[in-house]
Protein backbone atom coordinates (compact mmCIF):
# COMPACT_ATOMS: atom_id res chain seq x y z
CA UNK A 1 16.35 -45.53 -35.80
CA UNK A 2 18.61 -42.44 -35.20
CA UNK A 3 18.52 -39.91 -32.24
CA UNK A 4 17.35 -36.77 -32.85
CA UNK A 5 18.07 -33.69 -30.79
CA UNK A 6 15.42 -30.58 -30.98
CA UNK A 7 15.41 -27.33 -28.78
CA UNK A 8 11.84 -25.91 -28.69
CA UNK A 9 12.10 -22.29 -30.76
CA UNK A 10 8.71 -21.24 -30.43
CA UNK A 11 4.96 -22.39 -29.14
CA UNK A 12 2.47 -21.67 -30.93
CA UNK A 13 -1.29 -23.00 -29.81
CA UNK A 14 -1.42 -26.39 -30.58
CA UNK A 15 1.79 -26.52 -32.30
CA UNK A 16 5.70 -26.36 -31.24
CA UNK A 17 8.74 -25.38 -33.51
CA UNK A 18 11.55 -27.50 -33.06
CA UNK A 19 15.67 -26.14 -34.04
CA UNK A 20 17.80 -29.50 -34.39
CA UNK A 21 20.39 -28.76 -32.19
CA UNK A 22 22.62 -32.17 -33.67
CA UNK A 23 22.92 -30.91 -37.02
CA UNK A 24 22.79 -27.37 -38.49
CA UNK A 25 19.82 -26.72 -40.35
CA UNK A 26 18.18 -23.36 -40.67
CA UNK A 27 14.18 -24.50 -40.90
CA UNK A 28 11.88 -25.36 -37.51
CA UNK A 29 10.85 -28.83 -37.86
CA UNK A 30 6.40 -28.13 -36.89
CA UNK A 31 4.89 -30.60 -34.25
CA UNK A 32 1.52 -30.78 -32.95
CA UNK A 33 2.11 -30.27 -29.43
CA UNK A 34 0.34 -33.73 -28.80
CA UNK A 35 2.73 -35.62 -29.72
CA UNK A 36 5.53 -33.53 -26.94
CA UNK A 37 5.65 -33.92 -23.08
CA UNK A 38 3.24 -31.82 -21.73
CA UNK A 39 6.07 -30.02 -19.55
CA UNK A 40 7.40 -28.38 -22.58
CA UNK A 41 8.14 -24.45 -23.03
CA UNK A 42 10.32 -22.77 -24.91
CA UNK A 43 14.00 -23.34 -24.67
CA UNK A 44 12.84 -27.03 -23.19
CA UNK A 45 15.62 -29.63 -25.07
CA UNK A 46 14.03 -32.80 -26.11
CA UNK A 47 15.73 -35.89 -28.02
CA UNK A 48 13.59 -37.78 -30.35
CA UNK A 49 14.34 -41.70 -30.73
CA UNK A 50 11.99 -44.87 -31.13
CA UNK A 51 9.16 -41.97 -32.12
CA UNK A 52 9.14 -40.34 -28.97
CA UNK A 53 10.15 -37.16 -27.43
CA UNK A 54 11.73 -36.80 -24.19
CA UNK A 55 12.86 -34.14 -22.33
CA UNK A 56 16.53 -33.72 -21.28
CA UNK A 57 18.89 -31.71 -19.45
C-alpha cells in the first residue's frame, strides 16, 4: 500500500479537503471528516497508509 501525505486545505461541516503535499496535484482530494482524527483543523498534516489517517508533525 503506498504512503500518502495530505495537508488539510479547508473544513467544511462534515467534510475536509485534503492538498497532497508528496506529489503536485492541483485538485483537494474530499473526505468525510469521519474517517480523520478528530484533532484535525486546517493546516493539520496527516499521512495516509494501511487506510488510515494520522496526524504528523
Amino acid at each position: 500500500m503506498e504512503t500518502r501525505f495530505y495537508e488539510v486545505a479547508r473544513i467544511d461541516g462534515d467534510y475536509a479537503y485534503l492538498k497532497r503535499t508528496d506529489k503536485t496535484e492541483d485538485e483537494l482530494f474530499i473526505v468525510a471528516r469521519a474517517l480523520l482524527p478528530e484533532a484535525i483543523d486546517e493546516g493539520t498534516k496527516l499521512k495516509y497508509e494501511w487506510l488510515q489517517y494520522e496526524i504528523i508533525d
